[in-house]
C-alpha atoms as a PDB file:
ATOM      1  CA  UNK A   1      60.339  95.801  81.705  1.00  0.00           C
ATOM      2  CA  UNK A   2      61.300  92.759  79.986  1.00  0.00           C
ATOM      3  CA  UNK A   3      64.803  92.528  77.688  1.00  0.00           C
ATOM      4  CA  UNK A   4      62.948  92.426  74.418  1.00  0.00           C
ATOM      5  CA  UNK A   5      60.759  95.141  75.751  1.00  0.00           C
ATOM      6  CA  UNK A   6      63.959  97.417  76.786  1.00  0.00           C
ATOM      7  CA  UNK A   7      65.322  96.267  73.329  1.00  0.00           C
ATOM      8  CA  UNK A   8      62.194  97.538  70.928  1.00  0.00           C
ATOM      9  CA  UNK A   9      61.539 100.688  72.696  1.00  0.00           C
ATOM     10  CA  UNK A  10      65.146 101.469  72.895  1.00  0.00           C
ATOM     11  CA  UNK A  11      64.959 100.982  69.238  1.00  0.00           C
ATOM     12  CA  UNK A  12      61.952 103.388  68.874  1.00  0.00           C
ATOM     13  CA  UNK A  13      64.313 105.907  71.183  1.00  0.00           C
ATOM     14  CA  UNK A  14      66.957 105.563  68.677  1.00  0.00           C
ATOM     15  CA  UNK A  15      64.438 106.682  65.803  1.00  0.00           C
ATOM     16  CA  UNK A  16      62.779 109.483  67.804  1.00  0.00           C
ATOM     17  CA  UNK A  17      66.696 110.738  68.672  1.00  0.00           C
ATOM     18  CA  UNK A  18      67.013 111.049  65.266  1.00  0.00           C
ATOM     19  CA  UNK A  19      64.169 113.134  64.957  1.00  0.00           C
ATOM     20  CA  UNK A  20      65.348 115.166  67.663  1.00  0.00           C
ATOM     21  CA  UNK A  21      69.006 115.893  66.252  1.00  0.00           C
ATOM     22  CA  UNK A  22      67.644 116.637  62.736  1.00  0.00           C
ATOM     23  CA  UNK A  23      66.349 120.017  64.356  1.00  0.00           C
ATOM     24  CA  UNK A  24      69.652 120.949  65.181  1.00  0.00           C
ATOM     25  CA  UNK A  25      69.649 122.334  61.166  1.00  0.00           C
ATOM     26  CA  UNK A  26      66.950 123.704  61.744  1.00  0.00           C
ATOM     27  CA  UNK A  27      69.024 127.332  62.277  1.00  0.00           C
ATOM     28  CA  UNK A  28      66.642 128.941  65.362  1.00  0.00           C
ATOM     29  CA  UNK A  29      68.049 128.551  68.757  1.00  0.00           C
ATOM     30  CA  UNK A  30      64.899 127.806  70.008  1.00  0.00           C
ATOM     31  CA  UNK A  31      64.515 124.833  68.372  1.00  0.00           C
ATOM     32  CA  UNK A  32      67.923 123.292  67.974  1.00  0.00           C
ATOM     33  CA  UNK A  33      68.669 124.020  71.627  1.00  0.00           C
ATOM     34  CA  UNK A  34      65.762 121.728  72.947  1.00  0.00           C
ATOM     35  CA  UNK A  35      66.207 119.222  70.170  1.00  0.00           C
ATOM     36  CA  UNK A  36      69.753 118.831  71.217  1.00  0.00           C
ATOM     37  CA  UNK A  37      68.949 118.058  74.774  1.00  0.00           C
ATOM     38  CA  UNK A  38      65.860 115.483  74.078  1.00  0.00           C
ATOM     39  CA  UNK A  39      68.403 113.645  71.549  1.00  0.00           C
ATOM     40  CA  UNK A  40      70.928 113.212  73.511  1.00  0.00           C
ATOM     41  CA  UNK A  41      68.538 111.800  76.312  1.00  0.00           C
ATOM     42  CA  UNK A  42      66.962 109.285  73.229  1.00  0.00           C
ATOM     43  CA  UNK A  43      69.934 108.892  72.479  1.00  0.00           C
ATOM     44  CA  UNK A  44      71.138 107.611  75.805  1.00  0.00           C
ATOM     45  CA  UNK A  45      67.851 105.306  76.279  1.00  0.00           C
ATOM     46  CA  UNK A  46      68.819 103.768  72.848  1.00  0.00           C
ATOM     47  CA  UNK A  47      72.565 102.533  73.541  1.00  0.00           C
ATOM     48  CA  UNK A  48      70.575 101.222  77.093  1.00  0.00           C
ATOM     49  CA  UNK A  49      69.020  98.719  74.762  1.00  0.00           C
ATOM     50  CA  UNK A  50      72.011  98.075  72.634  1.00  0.00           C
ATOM     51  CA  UNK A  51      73.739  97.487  75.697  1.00  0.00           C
ATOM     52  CA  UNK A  52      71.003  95.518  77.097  1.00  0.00           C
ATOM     53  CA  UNK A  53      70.816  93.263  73.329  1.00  0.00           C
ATOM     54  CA  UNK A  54      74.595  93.262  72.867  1.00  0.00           C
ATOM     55  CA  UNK A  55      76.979  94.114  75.904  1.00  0.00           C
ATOM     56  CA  UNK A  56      77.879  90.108  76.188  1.00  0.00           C
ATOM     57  CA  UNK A  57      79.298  89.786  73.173  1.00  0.00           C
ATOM     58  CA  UNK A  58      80.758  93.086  72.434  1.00  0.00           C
ATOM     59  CA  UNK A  59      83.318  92.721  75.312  1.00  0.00           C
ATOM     60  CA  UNK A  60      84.281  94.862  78.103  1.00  0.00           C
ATOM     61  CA  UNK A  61      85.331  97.753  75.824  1.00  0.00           C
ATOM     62  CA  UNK A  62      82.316  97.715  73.627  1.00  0.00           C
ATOM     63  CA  UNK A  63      80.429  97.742  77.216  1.00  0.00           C
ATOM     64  CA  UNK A  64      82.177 100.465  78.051  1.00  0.00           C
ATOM     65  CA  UNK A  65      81.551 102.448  75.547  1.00  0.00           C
ATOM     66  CA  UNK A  66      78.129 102.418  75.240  1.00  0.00           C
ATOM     67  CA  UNK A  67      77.759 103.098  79.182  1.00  0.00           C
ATOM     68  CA  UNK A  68      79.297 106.554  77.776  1.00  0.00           C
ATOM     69  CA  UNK A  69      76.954 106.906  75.457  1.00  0.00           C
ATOM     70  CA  UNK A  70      74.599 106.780  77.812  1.00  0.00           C
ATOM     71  CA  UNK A  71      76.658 108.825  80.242  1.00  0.00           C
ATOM     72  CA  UNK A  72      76.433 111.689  77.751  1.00  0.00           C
ATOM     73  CA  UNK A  73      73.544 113.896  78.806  1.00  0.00           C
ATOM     74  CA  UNK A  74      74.906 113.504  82.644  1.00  0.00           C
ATOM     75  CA  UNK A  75      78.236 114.730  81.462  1.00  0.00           C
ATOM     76  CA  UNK A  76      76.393 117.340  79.251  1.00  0.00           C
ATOM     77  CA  UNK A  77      74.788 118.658  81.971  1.00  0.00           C
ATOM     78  CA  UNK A  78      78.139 119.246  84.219  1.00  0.00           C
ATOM     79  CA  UNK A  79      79.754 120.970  81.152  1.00  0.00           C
ATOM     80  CA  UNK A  80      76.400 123.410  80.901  1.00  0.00           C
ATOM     81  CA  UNK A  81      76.722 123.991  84.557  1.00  0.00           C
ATOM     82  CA  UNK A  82      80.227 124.443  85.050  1.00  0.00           C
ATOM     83  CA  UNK A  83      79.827 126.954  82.164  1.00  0.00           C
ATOM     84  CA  UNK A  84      77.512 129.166  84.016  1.00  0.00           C
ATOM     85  CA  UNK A  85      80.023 129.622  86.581  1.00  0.00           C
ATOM     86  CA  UNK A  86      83.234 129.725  84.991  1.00  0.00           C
ATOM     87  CA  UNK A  87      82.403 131.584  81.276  1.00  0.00           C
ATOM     88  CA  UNK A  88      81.782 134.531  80.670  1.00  0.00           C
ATOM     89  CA  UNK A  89      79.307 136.163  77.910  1.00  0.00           C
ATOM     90  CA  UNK A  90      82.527 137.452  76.001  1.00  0.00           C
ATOM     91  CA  UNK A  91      83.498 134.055  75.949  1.00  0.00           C
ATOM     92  CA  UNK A  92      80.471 132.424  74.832  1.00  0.00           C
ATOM     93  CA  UNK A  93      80.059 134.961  71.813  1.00  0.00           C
ATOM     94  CA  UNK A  94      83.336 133.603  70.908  1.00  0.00           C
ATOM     95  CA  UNK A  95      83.033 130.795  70.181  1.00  0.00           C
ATOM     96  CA  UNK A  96      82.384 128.495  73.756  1.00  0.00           C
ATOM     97  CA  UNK A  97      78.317 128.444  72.937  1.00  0.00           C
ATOM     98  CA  UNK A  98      79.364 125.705  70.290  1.00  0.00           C
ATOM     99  CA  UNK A  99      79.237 123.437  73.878  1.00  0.00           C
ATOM    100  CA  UNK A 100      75.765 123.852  74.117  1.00  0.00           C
ATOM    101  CA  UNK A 101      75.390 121.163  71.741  1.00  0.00           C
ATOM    102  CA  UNK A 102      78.062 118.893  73.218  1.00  0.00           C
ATOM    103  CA  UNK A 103      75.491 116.471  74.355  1.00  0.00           C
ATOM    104  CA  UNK A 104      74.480 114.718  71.006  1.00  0.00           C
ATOM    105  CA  UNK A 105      78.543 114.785  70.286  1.00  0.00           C
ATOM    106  CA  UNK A 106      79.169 112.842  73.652  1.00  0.00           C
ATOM    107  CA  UNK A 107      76.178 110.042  73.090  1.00  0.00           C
ATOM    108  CA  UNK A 108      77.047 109.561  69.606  1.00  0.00           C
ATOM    109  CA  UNK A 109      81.066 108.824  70.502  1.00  0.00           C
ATOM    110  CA  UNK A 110      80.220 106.214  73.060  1.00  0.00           C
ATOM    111  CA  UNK A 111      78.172 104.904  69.651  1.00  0.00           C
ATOM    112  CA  UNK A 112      80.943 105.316  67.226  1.00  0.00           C
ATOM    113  CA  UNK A 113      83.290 103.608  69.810  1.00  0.00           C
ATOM    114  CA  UNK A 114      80.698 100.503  70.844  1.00  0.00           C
ATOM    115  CA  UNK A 115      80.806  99.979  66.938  1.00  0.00           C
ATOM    116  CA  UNK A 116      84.762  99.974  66.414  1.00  0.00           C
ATOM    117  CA  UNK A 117      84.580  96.544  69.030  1.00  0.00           C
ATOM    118  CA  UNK A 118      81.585  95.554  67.239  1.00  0.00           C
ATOM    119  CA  UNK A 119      83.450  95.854  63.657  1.00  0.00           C
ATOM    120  CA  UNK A 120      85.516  92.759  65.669  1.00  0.00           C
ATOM    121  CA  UNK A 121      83.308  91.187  67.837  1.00  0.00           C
ATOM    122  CA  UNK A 122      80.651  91.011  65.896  1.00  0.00           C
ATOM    123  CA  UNK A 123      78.313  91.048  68.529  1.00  0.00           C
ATOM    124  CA  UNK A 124      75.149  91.731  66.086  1.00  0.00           C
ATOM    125  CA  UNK A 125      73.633  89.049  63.853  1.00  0.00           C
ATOM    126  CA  UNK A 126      74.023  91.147  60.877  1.00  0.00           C
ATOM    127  CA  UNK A 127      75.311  94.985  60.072  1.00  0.00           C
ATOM    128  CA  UNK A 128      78.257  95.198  62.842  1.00  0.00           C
ATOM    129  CA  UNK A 129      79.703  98.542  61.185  1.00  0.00           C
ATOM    130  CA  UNK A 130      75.851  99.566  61.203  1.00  0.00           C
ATOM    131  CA  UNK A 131      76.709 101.568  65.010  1.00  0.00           C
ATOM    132  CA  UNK A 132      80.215 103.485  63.570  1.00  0.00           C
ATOM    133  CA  UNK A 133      78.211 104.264  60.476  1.00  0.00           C
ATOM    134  CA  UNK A 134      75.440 105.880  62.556  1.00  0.00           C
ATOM    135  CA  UNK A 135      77.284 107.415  65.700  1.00  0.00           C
ATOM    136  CA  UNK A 136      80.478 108.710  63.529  1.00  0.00           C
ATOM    137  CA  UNK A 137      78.943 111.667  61.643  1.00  0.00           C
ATOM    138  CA  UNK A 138      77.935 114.158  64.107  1.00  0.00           C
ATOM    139  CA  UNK A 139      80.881 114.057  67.003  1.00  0.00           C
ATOM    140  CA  UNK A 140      83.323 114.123  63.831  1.00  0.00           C
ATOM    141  CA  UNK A 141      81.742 117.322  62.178  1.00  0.00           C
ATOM    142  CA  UNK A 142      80.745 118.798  65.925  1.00  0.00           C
ATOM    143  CA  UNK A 143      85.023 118.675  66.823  1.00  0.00           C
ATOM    144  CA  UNK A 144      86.427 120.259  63.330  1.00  0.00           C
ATOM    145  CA  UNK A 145      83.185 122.876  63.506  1.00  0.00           C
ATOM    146  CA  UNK A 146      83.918 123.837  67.185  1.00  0.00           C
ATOM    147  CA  UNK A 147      87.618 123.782  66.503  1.00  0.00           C
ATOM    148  CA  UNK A 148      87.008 126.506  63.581  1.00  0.00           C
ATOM    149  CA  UNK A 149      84.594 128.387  65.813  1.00  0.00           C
ATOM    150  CA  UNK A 150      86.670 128.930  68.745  1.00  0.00           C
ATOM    151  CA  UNK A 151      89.790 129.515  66.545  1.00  0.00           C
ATOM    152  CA  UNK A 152      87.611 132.198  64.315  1.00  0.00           C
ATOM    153  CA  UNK A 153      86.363 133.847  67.805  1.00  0.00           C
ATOM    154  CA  UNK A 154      82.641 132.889  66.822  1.00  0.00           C
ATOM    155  CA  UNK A 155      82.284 132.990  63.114  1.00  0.00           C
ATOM    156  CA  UNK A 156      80.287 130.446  61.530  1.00  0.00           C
ATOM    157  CA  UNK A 157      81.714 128.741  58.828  1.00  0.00           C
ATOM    158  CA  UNK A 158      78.919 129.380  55.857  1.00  0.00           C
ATOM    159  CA  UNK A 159      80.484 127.662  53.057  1.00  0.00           C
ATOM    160  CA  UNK A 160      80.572 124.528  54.984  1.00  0.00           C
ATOM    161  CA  UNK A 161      77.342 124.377  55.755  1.00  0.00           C
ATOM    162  CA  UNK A 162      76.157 122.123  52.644  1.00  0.00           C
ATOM    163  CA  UNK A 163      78.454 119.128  53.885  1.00  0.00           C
ATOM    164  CA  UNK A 164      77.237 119.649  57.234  1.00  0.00           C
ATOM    165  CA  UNK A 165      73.554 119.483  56.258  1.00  0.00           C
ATOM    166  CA  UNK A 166      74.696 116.121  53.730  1.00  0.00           C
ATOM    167  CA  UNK A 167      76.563 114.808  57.262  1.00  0.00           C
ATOM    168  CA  UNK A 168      73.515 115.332  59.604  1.00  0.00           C
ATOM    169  CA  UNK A 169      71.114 114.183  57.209  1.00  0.00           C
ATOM    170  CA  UNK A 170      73.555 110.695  56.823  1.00  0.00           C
ATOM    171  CA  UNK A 171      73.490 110.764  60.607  1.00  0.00           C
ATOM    172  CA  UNK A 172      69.460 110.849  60.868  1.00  0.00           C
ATOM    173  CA  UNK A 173      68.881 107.838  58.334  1.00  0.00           C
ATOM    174  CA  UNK A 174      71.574 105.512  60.079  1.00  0.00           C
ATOM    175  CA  UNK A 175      70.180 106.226  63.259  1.00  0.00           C
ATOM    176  CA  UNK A 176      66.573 105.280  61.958  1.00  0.00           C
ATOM    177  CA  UNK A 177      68.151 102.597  60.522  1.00  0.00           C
ATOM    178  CA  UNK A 178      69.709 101.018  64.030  1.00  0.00           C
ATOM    179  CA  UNK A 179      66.648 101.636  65.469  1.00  0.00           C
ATOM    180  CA  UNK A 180      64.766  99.104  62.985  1.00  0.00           C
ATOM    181  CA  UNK A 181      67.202  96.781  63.638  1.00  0.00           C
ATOM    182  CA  UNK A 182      66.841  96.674  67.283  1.00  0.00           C
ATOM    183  CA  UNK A 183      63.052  96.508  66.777  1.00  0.00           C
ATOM    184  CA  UNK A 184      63.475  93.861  64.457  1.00  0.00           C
ATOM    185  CA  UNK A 185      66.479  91.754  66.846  1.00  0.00           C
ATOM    186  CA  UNK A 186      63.906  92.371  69.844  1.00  0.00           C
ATOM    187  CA  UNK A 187      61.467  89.042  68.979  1.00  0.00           C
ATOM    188  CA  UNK A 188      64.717  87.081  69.156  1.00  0.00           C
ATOM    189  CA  UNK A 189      65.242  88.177  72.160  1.00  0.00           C
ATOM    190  CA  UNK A 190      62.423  87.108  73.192  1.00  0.00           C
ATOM    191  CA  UNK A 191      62.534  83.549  71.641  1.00  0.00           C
ATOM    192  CA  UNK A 192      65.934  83.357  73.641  1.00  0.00           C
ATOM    193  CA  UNK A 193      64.235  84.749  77.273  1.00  0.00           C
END
């Protein structure tokens, strides 16, 4: 596959991850569990194209970062197996089954991070904060939620639950808004290949 190529559809994987993460509101295990997992993996393929359309100017750390990112389901899935042989069920009903949706939170830092050394690279051609804007939301909410669920032994918070919905939903459109721009940077790529 072609840069431009790897650039577009990684674009179209960002928008489709958002997709995918919006179901995590949707309340029913069944749903939010496997729309965890394929956003994280979206998730990943995007920041391969943002790595592929930016790494060279966003420095070694930015690099880094987004290699994370796209690390995250990998590391997702060691947490999820190490937890079936170290936790136990008590455990898990306490508060530990918030790490079932660690995946997303993992991805998404590598994001937030990549766009901190983009905020002074300025590796893009336009919207530099665009990548803190759209990876910040979710690992920020998913660390103060999990914190209150393990330290409440499992109790969901309920009257947070508007801002969370108003933080996933601001999560969703700046996602679907990086993906547009790499779909829209991916012809230049190609005028440069």
């Amino acid at each position: 596959m072609s840069k431009p190529e790897l650039i577009k559809k990684s674009g179209w994987a960002f928008i489709a991850g958002a997709f995918a993460f919006i179901t995590i509101l949707s309340g029913s295990d069944p749903i939010a569990i496997p729309g965890s997992v394929v956003s994280a993996i979206l998730l990943a393929v995007g920041m391969s194209g943002l790595r592929t359309a930016y790494s060279e100017r966003a420095g070694s750390f930015g690099r880094s970062m987004l290699l994370l990112g796209m690390l995250g389901p990998i590391l997702w899935i060691i947490v999820i197996a190490s937890m079936a042989i170290t936790v136990t069920e008590t455990q898990v009903t306490e508060g530990l089954w918030v790490l079932i949706f660690v995946g997303p939170a993992i991805s998404l830092l590598g994001l937030t991070l990549f766009g901190l050394a983009a905020l002074r690279s300025k590796p893009m051609s336009r919207l530099n904060g665009l990548p803190v804007l759209a990876g910040i939301w979710y690992p920020a909410t998913y660390i103060l939620f999990s914190v209150y669920d393990i330290s409440h032994k499992g109790a969901f918070p309920d009257q947070y639950l508007p801002a969370l919905v108003f933080m996933a939903v601001i999560q969703f459109l700046a996602l679907c808004i990086l993906g547009f721009v790499l779909i829209n940077d991916s012809p230049k790529e190609l005028a440069t290949a």
